[in-house]
N, C-alpha and C. Protein backbone atom coordinates (compact mmCIF):
# COMPACT_ATOMS: atom_id res chain seq x y z
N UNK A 1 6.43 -17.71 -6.93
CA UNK A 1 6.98 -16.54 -7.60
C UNK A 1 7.06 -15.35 -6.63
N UNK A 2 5.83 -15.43 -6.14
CA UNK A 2 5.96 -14.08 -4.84
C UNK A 2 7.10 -13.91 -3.89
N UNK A 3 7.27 -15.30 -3.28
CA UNK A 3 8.48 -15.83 -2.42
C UNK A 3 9.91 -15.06 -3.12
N UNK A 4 10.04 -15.79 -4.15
CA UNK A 4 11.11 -15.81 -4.89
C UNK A 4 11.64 -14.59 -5.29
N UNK A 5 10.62 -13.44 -5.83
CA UNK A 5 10.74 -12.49 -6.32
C UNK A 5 11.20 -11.19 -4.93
N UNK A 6 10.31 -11.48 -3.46
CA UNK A 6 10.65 -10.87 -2.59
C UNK A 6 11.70 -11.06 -2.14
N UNK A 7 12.35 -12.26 -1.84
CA UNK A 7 13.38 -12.95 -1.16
C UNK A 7 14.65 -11.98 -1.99
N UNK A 8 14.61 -11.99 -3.53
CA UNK A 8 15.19 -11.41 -4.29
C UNK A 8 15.73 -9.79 -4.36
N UNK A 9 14.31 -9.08 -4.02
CA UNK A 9 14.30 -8.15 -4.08
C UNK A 9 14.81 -7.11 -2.36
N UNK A 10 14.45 -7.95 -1.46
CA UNK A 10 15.35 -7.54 -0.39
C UNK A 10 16.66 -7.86 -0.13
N UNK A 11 16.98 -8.59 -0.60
CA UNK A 11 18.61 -8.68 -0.54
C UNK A 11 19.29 -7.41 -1.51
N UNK A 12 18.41 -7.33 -3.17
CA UNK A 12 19.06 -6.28 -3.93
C UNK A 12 18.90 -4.91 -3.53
N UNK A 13 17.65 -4.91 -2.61
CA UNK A 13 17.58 -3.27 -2.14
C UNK A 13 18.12 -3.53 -0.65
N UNK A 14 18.89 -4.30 -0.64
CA UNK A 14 19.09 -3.96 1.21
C UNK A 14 19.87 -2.82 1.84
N UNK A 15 20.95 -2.09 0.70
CA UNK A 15 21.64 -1.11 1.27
C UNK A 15 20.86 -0.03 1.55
N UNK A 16 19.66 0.10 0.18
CA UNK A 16 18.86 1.42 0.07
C UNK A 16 17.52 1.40 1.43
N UNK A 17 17.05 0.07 1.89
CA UNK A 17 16.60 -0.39 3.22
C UNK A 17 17.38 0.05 4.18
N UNK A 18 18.46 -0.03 4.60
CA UNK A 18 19.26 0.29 5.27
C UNK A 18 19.57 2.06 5.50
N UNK A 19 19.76 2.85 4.17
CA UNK A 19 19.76 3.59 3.96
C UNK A 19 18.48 4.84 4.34
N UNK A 20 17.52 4.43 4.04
CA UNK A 20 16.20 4.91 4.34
C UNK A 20 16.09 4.86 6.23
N UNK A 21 16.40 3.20 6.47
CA UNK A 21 15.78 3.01 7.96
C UNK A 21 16.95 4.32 8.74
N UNK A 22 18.05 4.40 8.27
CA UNK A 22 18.76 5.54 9.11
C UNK A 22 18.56 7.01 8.94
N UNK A 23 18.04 7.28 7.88
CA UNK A 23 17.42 8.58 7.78
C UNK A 23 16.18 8.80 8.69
N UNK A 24 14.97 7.84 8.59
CA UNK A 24 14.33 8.10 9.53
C UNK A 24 14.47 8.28 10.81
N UNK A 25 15.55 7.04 11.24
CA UNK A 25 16.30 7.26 13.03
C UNK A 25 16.87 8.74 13.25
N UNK A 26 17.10 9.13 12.21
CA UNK A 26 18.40 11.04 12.37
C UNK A 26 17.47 11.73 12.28
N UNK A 27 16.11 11.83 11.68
CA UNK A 27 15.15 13.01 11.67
C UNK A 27 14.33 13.09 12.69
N UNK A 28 13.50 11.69 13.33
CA UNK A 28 12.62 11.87 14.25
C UNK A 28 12.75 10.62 15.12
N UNK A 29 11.88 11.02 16.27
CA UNK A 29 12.07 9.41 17.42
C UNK A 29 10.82 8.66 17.12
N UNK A 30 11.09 7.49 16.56
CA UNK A 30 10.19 6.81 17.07
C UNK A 30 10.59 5.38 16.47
N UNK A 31 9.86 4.57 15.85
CA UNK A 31 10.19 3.47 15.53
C UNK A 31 10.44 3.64 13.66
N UNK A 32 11.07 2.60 13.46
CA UNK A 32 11.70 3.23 11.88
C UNK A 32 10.51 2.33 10.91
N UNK A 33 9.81 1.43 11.43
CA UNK A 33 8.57 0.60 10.74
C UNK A 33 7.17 0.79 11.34
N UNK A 34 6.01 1.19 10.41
CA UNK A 34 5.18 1.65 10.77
C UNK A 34 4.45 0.28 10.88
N UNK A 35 3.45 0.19 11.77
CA UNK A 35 3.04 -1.22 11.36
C UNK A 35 0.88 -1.15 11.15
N UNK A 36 0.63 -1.54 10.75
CA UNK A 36 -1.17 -1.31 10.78
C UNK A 36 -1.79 -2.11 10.84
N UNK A 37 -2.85 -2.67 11.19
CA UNK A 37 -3.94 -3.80 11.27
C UNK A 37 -4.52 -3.21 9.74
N UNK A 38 -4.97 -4.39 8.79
CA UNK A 38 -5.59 -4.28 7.24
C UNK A 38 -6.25 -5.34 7.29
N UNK A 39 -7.40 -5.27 5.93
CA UNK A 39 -7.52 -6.38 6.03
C UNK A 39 -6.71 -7.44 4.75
N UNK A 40 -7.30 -9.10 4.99
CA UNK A 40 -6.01 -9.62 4.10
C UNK A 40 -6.89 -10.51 3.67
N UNK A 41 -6.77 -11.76 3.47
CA UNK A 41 -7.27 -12.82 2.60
C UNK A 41 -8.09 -13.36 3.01
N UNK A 42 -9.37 -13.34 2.88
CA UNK A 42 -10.72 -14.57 3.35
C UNK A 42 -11.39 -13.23 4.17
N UNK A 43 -11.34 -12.18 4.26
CA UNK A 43 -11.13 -11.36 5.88
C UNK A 43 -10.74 -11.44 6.98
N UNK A 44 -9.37 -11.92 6.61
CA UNK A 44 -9.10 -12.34 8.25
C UNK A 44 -8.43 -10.35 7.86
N UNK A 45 -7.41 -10.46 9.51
CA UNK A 45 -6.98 -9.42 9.68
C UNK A 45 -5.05 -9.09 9.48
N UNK A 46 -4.72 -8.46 9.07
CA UNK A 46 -3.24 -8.91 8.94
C UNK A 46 -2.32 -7.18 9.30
N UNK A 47 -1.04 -7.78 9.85
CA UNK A 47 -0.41 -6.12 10.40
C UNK A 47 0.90 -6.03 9.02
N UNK A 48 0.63 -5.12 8.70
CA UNK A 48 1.78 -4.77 7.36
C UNK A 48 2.44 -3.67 7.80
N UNK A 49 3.63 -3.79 7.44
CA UNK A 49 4.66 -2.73 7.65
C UNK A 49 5.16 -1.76 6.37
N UNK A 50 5.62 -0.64 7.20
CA UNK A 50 6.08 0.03 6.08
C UNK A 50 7.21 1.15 6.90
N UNK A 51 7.56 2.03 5.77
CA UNK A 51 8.74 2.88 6.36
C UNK A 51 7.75 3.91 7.22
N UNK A 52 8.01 4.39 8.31
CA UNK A 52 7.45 5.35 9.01
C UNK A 52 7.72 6.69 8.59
N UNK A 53 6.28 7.55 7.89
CA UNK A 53 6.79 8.38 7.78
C UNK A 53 6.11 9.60 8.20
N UNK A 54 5.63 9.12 9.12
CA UNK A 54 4.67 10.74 9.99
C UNK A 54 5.71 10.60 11.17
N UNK A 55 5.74 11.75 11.95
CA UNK A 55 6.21 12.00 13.39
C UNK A 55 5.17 11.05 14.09
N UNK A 56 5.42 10.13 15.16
CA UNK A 56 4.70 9.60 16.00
C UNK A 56 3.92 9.64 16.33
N UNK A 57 3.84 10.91 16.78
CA UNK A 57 2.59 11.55 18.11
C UNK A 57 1.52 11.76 17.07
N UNK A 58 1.57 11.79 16.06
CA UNK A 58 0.79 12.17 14.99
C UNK A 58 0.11 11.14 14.06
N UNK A 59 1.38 10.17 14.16
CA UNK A 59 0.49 9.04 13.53
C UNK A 59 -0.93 8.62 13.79
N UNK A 60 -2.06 8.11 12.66
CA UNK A 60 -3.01 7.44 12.96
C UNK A 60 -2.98 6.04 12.17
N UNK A 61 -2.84 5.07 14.05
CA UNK A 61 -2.44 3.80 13.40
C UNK A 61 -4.00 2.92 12.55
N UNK A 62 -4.69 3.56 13.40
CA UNK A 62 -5.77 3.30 12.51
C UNK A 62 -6.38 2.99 11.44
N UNK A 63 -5.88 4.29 10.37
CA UNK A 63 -5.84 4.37 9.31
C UNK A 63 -7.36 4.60 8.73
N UNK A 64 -7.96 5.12 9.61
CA UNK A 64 -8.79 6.13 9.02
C UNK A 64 -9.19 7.47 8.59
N UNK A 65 -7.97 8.00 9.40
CA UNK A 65 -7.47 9.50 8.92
C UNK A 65 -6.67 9.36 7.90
N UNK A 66 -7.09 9.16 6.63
CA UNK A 66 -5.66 9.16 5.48
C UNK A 66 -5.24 10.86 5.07
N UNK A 67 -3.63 10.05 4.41
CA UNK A 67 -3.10 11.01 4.12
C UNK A 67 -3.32 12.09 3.19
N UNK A 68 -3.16 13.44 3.11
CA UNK A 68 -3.50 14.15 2.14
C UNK A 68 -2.50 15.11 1.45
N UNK A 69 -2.29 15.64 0.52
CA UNK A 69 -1.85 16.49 -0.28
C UNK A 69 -1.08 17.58 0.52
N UNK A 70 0.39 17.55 1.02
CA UNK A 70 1.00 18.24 2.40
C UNK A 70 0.10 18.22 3.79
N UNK A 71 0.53 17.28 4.11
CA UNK A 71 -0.08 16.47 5.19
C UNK A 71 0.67 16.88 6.31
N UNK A 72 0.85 17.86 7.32
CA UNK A 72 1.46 18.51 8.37
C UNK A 72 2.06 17.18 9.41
N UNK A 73 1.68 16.46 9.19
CA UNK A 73 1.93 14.61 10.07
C UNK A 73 3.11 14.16 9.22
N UNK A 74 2.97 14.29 7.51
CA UNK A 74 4.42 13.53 7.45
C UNK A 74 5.78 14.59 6.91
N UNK A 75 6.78 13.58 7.64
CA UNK A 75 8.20 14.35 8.44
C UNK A 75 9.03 14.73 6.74
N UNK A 76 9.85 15.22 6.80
CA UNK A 76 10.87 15.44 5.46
C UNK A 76 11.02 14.12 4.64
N UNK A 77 11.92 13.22 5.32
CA UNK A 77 11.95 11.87 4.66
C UNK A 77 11.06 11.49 4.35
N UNK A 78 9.78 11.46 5.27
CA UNK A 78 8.55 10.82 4.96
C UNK A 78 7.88 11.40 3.43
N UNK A 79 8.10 12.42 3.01
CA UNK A 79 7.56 13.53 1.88
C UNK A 79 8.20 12.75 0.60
N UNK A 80 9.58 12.23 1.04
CA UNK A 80 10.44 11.82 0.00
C UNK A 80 10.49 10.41 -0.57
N UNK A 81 10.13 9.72 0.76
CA UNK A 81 9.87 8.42 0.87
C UNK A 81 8.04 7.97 0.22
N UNK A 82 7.54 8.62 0.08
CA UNK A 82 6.35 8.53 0.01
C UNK A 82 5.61 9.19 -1.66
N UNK A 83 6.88 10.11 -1.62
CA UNK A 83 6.50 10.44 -3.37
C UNK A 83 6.84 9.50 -3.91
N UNK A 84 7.98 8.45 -3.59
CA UNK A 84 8.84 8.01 -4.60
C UNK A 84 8.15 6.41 -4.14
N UNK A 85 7.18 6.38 -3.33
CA UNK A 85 6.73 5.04 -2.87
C UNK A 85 7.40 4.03 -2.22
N UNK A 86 8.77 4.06 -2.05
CA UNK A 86 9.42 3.24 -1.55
C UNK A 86 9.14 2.84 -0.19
N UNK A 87 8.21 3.96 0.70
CA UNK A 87 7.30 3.64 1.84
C UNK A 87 7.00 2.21 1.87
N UNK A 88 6.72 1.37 0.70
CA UNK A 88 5.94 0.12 0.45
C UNK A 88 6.89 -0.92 1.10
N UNK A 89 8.53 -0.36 1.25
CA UNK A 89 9.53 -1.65 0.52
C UNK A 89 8.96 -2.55 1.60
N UNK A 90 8.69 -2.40 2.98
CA UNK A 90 9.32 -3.27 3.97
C UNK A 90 7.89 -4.56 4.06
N UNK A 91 6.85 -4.20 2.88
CA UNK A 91 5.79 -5.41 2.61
C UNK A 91 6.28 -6.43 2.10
N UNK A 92 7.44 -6.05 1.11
CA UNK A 92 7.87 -7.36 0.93
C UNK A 92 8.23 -8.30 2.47
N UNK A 93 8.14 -7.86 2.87
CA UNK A 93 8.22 -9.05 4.82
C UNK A 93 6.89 -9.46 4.98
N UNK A 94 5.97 -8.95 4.21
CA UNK A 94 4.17 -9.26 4.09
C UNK A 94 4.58 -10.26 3.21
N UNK A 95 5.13 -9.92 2.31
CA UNK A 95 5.08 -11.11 0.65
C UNK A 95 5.98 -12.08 1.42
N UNK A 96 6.99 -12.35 2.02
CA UNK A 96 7.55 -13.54 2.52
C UNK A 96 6.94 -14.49 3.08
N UNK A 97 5.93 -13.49 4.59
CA UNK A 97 5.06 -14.00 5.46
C UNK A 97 4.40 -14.95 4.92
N UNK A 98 3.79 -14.60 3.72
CA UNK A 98 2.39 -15.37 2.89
C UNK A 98 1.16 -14.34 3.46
N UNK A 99 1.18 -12.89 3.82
CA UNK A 99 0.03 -12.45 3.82
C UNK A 99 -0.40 -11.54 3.05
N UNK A 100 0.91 -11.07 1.92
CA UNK A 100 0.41 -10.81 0.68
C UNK A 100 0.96 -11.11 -0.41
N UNK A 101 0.80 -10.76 -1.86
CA UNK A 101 1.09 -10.72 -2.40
C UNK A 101 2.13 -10.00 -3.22
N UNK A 102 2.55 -10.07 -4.32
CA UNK A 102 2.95 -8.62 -4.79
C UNK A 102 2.25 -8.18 -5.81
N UNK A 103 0.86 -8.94 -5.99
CA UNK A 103 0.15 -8.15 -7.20
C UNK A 103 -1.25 -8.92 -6.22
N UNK A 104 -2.28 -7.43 -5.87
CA UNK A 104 -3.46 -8.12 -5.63
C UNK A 104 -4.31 -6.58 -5.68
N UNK A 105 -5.55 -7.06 -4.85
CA UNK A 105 -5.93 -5.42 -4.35
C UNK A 105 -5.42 -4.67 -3.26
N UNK A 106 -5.24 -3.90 -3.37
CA UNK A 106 -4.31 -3.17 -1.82
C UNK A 106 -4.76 -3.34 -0.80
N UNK A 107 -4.39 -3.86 0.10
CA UNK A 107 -4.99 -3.78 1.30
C UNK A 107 -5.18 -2.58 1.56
N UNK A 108 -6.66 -2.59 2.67
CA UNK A 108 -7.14 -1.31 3.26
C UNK A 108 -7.12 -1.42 4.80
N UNK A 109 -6.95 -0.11 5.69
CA UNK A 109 -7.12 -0.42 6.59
C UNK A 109 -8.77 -0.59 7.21
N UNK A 110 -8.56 -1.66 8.47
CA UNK A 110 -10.00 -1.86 8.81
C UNK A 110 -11.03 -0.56 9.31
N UNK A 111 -12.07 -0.43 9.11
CA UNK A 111 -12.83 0.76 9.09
C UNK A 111 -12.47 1.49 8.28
N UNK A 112 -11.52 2.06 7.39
CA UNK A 112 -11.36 2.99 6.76
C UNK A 112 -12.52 3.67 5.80
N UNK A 113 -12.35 5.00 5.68
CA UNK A 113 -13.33 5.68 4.96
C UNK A 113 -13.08 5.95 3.39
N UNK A 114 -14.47 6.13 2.90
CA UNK A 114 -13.84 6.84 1.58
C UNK A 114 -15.39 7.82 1.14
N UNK A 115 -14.69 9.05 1.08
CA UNK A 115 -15.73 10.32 1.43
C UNK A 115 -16.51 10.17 2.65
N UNK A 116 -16.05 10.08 3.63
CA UNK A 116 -16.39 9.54 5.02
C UNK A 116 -17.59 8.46 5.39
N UNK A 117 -17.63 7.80 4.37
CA UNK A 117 -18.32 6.72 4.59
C UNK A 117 -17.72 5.74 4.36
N UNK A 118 -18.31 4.80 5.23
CA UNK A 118 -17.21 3.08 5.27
C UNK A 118 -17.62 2.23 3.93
N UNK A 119 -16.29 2.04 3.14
CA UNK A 119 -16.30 1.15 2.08
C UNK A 119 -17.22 0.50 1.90
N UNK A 120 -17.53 -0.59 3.36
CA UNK A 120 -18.86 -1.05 3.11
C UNK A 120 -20.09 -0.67 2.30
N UNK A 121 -20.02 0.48 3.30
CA UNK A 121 -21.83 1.20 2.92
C UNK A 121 -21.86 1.60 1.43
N UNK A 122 -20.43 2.19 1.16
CA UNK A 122 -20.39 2.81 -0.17
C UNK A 122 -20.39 1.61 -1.36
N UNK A 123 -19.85 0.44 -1.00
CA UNK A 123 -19.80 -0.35 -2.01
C UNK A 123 -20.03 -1.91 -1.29
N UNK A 124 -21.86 -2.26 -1.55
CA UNK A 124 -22.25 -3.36 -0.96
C UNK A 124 -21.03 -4.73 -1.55
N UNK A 125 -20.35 -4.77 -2.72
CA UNK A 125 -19.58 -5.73 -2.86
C UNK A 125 -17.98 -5.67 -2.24
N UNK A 126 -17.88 -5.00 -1.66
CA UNK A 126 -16.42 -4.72 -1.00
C UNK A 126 -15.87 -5.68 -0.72
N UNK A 127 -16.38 -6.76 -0.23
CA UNK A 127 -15.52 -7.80 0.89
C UNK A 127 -15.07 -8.74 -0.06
N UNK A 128 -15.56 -8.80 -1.34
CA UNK A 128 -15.63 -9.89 -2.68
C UNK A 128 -13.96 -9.52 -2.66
N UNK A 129 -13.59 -8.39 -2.74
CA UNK A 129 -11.94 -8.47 -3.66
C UNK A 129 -10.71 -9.10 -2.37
N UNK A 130 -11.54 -9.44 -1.03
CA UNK A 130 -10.68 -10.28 -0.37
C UNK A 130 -11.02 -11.77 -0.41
N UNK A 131 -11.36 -12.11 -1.29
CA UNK A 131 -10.95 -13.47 -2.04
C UNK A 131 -9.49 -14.28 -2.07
N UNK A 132 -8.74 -13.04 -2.64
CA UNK A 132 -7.20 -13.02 -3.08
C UNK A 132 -6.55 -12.56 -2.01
N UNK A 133 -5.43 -12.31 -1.72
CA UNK A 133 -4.33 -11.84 -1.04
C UNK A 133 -4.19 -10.54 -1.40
N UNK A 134 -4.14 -9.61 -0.62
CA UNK A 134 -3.92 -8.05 -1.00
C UNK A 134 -2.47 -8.42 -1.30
N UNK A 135 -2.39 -7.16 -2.16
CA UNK A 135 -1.23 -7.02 -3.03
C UNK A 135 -0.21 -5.55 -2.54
N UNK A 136 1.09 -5.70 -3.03
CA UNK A 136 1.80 -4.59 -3.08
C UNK A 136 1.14 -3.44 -4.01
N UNK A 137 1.15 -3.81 -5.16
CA UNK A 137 0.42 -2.98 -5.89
C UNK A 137 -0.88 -3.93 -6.53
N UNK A 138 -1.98 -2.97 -7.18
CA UNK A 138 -2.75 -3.72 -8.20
C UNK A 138 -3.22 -2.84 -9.16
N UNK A 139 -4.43 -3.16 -10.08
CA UNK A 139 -4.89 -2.74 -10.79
C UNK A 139 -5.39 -1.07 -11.09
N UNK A 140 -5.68 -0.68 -9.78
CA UNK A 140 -6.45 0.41 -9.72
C UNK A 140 -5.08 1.12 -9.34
N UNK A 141 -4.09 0.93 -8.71
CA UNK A 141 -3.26 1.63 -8.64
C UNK A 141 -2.49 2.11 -9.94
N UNK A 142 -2.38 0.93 -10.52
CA UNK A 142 -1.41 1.08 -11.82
C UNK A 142 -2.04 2.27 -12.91
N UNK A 143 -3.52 2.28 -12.47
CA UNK A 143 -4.63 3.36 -13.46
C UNK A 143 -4.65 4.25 -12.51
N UNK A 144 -4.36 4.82 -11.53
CA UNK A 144 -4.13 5.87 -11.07
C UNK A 144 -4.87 6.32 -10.30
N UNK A 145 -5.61 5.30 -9.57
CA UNK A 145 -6.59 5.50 -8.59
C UNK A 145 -6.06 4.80 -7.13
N UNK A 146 -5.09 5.95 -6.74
CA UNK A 146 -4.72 5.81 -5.45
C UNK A 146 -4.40 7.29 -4.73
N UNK A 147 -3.90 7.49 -3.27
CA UNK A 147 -4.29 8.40 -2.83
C UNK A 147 -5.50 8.85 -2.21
N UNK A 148 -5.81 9.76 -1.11
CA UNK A 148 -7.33 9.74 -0.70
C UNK A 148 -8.07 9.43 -1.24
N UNK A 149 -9.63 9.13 -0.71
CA UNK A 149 -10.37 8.34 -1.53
C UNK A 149 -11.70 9.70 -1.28
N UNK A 150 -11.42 10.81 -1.29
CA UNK A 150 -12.02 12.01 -0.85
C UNK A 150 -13.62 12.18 -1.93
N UNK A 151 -13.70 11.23 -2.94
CA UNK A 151 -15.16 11.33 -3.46
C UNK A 151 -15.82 10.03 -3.60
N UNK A 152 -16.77 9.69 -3.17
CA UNK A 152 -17.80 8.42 -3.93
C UNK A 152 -17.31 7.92 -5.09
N UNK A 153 -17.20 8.16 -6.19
CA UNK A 153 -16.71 7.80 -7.27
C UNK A 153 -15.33 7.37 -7.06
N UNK A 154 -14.29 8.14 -7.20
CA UNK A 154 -13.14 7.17 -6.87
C UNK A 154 -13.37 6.10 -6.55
N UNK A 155 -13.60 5.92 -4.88
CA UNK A 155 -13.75 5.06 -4.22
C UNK A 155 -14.12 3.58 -4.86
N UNK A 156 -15.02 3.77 -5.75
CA UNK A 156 -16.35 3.36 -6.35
C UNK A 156 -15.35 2.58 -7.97
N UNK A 157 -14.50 3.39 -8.15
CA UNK A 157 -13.42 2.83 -9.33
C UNK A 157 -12.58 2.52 -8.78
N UNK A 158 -12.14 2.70 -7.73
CA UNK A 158 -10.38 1.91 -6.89
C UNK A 158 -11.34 0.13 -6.89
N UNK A 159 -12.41 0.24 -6.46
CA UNK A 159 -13.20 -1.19 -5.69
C UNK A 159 -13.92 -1.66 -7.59
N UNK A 160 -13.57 -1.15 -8.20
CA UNK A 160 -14.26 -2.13 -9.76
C UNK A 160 -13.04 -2.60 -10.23
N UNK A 161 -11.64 -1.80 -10.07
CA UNK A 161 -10.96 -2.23 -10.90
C UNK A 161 -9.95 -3.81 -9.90
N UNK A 162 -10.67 -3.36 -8.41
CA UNK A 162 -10.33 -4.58 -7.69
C UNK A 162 -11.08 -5.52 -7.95
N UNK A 163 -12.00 -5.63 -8.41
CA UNK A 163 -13.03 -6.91 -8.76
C UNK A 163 -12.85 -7.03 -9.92
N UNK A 164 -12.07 -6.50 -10.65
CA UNK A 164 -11.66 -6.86 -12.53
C UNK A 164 -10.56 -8.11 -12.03
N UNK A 165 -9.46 -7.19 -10.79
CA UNK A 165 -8.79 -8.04 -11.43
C UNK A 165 -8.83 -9.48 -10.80
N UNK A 166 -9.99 -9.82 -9.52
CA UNK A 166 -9.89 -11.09 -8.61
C UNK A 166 -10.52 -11.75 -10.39
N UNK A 167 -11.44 -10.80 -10.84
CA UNK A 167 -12.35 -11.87 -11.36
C UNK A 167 -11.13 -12.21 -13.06
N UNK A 168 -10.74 -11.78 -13.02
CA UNK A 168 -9.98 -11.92 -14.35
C UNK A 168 -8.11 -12.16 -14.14
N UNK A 169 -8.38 -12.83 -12.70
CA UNK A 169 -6.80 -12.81 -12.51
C UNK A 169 -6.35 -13.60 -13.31
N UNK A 170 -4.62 -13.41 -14.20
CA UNK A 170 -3.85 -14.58 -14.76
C UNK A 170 -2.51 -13.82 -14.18
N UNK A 171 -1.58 -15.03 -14.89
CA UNK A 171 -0.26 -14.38 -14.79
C UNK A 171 0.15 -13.39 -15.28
N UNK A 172 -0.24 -13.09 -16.82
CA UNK A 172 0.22 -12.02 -17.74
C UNK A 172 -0.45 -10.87 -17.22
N UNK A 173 -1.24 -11.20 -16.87
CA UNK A 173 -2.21 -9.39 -15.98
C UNK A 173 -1.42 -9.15 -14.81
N UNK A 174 -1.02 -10.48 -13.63
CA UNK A 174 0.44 -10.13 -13.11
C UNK A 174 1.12 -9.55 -13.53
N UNK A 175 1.91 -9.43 -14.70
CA UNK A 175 3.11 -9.15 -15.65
C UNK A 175 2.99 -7.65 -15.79
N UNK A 176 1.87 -7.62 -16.48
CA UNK A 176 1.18 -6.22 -16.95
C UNK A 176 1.47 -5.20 -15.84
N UNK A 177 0.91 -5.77 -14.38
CA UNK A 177 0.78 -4.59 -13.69
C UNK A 177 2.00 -4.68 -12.81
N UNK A 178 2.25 -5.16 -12.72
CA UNK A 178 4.27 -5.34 -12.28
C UNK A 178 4.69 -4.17 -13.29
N UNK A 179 5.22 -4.57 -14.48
CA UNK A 179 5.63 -3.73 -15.11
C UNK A 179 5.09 -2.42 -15.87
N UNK A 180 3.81 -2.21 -15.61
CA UNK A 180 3.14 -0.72 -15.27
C UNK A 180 3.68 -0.13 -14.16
N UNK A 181 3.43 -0.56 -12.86
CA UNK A 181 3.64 -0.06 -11.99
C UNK A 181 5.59 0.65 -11.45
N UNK A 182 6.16 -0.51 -12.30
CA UNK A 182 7.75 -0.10 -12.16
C UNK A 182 7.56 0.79 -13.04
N UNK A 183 7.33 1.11 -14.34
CA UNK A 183 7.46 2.36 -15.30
C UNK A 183 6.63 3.51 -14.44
N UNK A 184 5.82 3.66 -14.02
CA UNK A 184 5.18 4.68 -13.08
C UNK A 184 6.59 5.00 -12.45
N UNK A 185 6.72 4.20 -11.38
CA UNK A 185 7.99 4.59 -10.63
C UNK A 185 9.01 4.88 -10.46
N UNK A 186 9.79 4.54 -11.81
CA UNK A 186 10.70 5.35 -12.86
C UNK A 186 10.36 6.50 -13.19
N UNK A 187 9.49 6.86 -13.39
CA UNK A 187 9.17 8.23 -13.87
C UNK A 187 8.73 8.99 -12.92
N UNK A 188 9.44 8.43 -11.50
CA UNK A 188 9.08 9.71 -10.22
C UNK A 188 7.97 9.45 -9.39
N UNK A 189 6.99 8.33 -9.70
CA UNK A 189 6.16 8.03 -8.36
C UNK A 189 5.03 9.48 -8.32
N UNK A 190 3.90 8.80 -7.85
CA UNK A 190 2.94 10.24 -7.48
C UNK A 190 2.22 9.93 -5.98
N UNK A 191 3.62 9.48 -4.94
CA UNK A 191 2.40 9.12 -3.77
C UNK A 191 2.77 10.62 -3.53
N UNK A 192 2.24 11.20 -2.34
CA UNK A 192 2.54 12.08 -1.56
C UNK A 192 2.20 11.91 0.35
């Protein structure tokens, strides 16, 4: 289904792919796909792409400096691309690969913080929700726990509602958060 559904879905968005990758080339130099080391299934390590939307020199490929609330790093498009989430599209080349999904826990990047402490420390079960294949979207996103992870708590509910859903995965909870997550995005997206 993942296959099928990506394979699908880049051919139907390919003009607006197209469309996006040339806006980024006319605003700033650098490469039009951002790419990151995350982690992915079992813990291994996996590089996911997305639309680039900080100026270069500024990027942290890292991904332990996350983004924040007018973030001086990302460019015009990037502001636009990133409210509206479409930043995500170019994972579907993750969902083809087989290194993700389109419904799991989000991949994180490796080391990343949340209230400047490493996931780890903050949450001794962390490594449990890479069981599964990180996902385009999942659970905690669809409830609205995405964006910096700037307190303990968050953090602490992005990583329960990832262990709801390894431990309670079906198809219809697929379904569910597929089509949560498209009605979110219809109604304007809240990345920034």
């Amino acid at each position: 289904m993942d296959l099928s559904i990506s394979l699908v879905a880049l051919i139907v968005l390919l003009p607006l792919l197209i469309s996006i990758a040339t806006a980024i080339r006319l605003e700033s130099s650098g490469p039009i796909l951002f790419r990151q080391i995350r982690w992915g299934k079992d813990g291994s390590h996996i590089k996911i792409f997305k639309f680039r939307s900080m100026y270069t020199a500024t990027c942290d490929l890292s991904g332990v400096s996350q983004t924040v609330r007018n973030d001086p790093r990302v460019t015009r498009i990037g502001k636009i691309i990133r409210r509206l989430n479409i930043d995500e599209l170019p994972q579907l080349l993750n969902v083809v690969k087989g290194d993700m999904s389109l419904v799991g826990p989000r991949c994180h990047a490796v080391g990343m913080l949340a209230a400047g402490i490493a996931y780890e420390e903050l949450v001794p079960e962390y490594h449990e929700r890479h069981t599964m294949r990180p996902g385009m979207t999942g659970l905690a996103q669809m409830r609205g726990l995405r964006g910096p992870t700037d307190r303990p708590s968050k953090a602490r509910a992005r990583i329960a509602c990832d262990l709801h859903y390894v431990n309670n995965y079906s198809i219809w909870l697929d379904l569910r958060i597929i089509l949560g997550t498209l009605y979110t995005e219809f109604r304007g997206g809240k990345g920034f």
